[in-house]
Protein backbone atom coordinates (compact mmCIF):
# COMPACT_ATOMS: atom_id res chain seq x y z
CA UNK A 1 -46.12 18.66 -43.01
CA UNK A 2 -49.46 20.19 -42.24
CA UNK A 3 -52.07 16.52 -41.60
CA UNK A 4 -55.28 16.39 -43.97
CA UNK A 5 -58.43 16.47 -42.42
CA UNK A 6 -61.82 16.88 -44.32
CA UNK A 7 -62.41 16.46 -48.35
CA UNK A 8 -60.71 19.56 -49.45
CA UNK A 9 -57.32 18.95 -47.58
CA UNK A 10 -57.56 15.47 -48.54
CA UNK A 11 -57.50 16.12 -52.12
CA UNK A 12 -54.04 17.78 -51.92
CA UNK A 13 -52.53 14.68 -50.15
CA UNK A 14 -48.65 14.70 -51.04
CA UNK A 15 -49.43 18.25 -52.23
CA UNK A 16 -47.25 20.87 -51.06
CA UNK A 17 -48.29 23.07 -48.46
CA UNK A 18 -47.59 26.83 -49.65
CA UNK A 19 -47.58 27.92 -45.67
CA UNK A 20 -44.58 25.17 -44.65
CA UNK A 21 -43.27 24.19 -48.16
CA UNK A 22 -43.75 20.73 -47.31
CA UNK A 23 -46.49 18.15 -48.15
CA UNK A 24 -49.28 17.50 -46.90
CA UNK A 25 -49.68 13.93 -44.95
CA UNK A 26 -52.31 11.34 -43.50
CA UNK A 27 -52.12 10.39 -39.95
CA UNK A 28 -53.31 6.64 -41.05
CA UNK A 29 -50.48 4.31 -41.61
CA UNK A 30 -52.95 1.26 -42.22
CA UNK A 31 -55.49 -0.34 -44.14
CA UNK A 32 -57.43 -0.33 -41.00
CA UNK A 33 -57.08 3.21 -39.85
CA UNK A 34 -55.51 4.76 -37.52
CA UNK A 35 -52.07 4.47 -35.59
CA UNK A 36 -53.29 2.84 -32.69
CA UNK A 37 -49.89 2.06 -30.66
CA UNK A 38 -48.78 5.16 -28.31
CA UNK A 39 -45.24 4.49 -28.99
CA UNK A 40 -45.71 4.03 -32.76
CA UNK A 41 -47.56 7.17 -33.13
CA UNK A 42 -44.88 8.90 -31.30
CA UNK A 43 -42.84 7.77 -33.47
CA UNK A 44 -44.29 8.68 -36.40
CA UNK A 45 -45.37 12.45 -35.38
CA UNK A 46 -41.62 12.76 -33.80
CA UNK A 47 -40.03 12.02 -36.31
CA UNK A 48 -42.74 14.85 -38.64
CA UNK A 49 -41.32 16.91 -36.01
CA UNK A 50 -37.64 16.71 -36.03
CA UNK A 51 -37.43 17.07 -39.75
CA UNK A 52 -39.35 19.95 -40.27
CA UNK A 53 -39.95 22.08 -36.71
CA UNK A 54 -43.32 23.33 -37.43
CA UNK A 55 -44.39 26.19 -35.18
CA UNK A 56 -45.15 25.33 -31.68
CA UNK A 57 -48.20 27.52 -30.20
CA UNK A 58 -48.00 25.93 -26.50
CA UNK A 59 -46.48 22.77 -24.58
CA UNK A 60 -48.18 21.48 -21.38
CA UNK A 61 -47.53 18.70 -18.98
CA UNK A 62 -48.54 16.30 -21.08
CA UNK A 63 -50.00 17.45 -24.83
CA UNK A 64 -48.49 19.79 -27.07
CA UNK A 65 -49.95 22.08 -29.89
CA UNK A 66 -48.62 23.29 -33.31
CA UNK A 67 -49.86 25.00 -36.32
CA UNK A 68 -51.44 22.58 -38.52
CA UNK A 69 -52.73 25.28 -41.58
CA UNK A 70 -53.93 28.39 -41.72
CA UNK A 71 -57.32 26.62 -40.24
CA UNK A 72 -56.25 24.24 -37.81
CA UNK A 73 -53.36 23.19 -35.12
CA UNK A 74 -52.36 19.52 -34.26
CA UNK A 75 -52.65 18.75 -30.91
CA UNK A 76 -51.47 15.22 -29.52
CA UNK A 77 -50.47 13.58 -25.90
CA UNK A 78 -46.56 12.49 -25.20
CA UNK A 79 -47.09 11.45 -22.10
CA UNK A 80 -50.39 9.14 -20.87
CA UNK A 81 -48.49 9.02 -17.37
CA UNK A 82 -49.60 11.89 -15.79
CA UNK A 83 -53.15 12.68 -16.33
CA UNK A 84 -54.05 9.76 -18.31
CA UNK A 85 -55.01 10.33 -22.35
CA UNK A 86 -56.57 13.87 -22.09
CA UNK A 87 -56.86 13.81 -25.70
CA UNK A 88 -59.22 10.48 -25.82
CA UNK A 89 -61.36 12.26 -22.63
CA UNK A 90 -61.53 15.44 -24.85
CA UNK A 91 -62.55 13.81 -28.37
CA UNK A 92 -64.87 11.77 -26.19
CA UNK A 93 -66.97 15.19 -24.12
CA UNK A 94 -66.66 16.98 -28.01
CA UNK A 95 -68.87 13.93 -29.13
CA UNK A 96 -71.31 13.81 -26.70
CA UNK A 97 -71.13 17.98 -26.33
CA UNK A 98 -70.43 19.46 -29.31
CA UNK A 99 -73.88 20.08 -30.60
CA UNK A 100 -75.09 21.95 -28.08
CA UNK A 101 -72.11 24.18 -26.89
CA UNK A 102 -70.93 23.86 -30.73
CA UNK A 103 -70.71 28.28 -29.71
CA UNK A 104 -67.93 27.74 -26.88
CA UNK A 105 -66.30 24.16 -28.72
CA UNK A 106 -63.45 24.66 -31.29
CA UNK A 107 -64.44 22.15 -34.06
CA UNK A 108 -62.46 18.94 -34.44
CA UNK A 109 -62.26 17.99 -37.77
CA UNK A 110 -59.89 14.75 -37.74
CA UNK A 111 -58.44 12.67 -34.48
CA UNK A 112 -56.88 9.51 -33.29
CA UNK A 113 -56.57 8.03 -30.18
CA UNK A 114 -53.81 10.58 -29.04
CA UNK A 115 -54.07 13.19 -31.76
CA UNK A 116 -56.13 15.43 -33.10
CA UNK A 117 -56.56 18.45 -36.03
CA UNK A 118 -58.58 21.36 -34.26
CA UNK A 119 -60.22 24.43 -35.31
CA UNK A 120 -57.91 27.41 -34.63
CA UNK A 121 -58.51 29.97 -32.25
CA UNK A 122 -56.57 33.16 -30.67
CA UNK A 123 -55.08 32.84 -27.28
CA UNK A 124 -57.11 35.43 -25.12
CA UNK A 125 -55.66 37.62 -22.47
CA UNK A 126 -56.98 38.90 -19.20
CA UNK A 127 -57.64 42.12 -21.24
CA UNK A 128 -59.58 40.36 -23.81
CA UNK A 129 -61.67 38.25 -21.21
CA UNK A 130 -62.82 41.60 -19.56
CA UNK A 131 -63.98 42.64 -23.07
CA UNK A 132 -65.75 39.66 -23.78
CA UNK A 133 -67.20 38.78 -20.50
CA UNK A 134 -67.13 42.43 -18.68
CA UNK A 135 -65.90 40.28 -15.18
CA UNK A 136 -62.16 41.18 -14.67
CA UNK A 137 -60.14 37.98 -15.15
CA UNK A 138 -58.88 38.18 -11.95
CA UNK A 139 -62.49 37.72 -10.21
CA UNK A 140 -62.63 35.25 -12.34
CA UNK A 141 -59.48 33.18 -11.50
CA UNK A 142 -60.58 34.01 -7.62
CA UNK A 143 -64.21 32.88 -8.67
CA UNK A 144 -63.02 29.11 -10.11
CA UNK A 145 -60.94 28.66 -7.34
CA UNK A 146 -63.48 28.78 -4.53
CA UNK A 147 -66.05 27.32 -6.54
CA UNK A 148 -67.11 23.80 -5.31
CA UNK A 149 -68.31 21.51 -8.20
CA UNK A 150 -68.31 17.78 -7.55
CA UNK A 151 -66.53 15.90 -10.35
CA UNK A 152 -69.93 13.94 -10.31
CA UNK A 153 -71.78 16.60 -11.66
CA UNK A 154 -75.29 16.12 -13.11
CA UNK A 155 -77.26 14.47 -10.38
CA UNK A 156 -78.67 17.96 -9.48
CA UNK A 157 -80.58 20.13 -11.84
CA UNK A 158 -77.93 22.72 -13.16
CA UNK A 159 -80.03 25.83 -11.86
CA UNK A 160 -80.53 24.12 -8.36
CA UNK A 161 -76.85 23.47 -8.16
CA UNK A 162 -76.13 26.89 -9.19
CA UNK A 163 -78.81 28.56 -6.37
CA UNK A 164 -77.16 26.34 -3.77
CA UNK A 165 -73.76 27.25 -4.46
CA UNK A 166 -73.96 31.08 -4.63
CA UNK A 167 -75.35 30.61 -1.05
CA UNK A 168 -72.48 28.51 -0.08
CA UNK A 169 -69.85 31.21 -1.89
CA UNK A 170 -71.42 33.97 -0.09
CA UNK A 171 -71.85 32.81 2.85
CA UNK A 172 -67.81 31.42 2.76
CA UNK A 173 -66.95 35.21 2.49
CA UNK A 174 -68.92 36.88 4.53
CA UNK A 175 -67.69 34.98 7.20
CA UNK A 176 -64.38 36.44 6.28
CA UNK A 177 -62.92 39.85 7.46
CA UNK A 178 -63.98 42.20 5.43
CA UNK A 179 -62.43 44.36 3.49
CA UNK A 180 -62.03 46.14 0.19
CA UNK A 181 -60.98 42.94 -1.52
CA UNK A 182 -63.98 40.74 -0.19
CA UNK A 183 -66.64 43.09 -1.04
CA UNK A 184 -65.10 42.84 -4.32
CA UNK A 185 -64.87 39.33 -4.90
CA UNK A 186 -68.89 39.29 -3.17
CA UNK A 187 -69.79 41.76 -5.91
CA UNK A 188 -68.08 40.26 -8.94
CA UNK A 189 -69.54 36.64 -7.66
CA UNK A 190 -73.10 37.53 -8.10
CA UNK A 191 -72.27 39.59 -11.39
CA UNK A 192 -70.79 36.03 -13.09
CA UNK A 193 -73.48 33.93 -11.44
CA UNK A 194 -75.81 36.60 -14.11
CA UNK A 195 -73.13 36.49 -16.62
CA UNK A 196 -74.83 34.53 -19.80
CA UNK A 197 -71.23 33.60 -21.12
CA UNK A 198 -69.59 32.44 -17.61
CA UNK A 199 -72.91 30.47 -16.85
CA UNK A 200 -72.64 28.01 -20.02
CA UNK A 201 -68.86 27.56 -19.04
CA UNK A 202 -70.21 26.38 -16.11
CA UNK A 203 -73.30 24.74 -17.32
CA UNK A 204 -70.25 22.37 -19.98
CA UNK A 205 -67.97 21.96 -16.91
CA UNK A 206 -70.97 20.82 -14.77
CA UNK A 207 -72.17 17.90 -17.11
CA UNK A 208 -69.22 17.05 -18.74
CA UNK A 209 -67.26 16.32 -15.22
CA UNK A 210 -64.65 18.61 -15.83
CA UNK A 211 -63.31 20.52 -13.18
CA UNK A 212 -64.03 24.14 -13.03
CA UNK A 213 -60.79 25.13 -12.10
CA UNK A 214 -59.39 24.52 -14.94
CA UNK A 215 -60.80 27.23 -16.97
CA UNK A 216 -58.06 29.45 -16.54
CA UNK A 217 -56.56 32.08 -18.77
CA UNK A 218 -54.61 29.14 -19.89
CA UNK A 219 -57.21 27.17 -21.54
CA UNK A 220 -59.90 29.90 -22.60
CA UNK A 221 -59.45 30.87 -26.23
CA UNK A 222 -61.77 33.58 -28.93
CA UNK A 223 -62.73 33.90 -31.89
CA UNK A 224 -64.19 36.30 -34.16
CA UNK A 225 -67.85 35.32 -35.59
CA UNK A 226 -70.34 37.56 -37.28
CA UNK A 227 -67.56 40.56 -36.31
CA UNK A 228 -68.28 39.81 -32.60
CA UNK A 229 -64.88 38.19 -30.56
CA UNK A 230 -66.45 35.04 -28.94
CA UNK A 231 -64.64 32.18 -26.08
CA UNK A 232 -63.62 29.23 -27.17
CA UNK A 233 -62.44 26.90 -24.32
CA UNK A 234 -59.30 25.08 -25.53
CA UNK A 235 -58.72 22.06 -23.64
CA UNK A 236 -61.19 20.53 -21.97
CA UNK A 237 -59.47 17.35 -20.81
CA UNK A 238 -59.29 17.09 -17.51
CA UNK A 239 -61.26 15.69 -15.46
CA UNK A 240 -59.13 15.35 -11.81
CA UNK A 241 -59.65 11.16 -11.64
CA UNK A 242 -55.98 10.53 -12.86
């Protein structure tokens, strides 16, 4: 039961969907708008999702993702316990972000409070990430988890951050024994601190308060525009404070 969610879906409301043979529904159960009560909504979606098992792309912790249409997945929260509603955090940074890193954002076309119907994007591999970004993913994951970015991010200017932090980075390894590894990780460093693509992530992360570290394999998405495969980042929602 694929969820409407802009002027074209909404006009085949009760319609059935030719992808899942089943109709297509509105998340809003009120004259007010939307399901506002966790355990209500999780109700509601459950009980979408026991009848007709749509196809699951990933489950984390706390928020899972299916195929919504050929366009879109449906991504909602089932549990607020452990990091708090990264859902809300997410719809709230695509707001106040979206229009100028609209080239690294999946669109959100329709969302609740724990829901929401997302532009769909391809999982990326390591393989993929080297294509796009020419910085083996692996420098990468080494790269995000040495990086030190305050969860208070923005008092600095972004470039003055960035100077002061390759200094710290290199210095950290040089101080290590060296070896084929380090001088590795030293010259992959200052290749993604010049790397236009690995910047912005950083540059979003930085003034959005998310951590860094979570831009893993995980959470980094593509897409093809104008023939050219491009990252997405596909969850954005946490932020470390729950």
């Amino acid at each position: 039961m694929p969820v409407v969610y802009d002027e074209k879906t909404e006009r085949n409301l009760g319609k059935i969907h030719r992808g899942t043979n089943t109709p297509w529904i509105s998340p809003f159960s009120s004259e007010d708008g939307q399901i506002e009560k966790y355990d209500e909504f999780s109700r509601w979606k459950y009980g979408i999702l026991g009848t007709i098992k749509p196809k699951q792309i990933f489950s984390g912790s706390s928020k899972i993702c299916f195929i919504n249409d050929e366009n879109t997945v449906f991504k909602y929260i089932y549990d607020l316990q452990i990091f708090g509603n990264q859902i809300w955090k997410e719809i709230l940074i695509y707001k106040k972000r979206a229009k100028k890193y609209f080239d690294l954002l999946p669109k959100i076309f329709n969302y609740g409070k724990f829901w929401m119907v997302e532009e769909k994007v391809k999982i990326c591999s390591e393989s993929q990430f080297y294509l796009m970004t020419k910085i083996p993913y692996k420098e990468w994951e080494f790269f995000i988890c040495n990086m030190n970015m305050p969860k208070n991010s923005g008092k600095l200017p972004f470039n003055a951050f960035l100077k002061k932090e390759k200094r710290r980075l290199l210095k950290k390894y040089k101080n290590l024994d060296a070896d084929s590894d380090l001088k590795r990780h030293i010259k992959y460093t200052n290749k993604i601190f010049e790397n236009e693509i690995l910047l912005k992530i950083m540059e979003f992360c930085y003034f959005s308060g998310i951590l860094i570290c979570d831009m893993h394999i995980e959470n980094i998405g593509y897409k093809i525009e104008n023939g050219k495969k491009v990252i997405k980042i596909l969850d954005y929602g946490y932020d470390g404070k729950d």
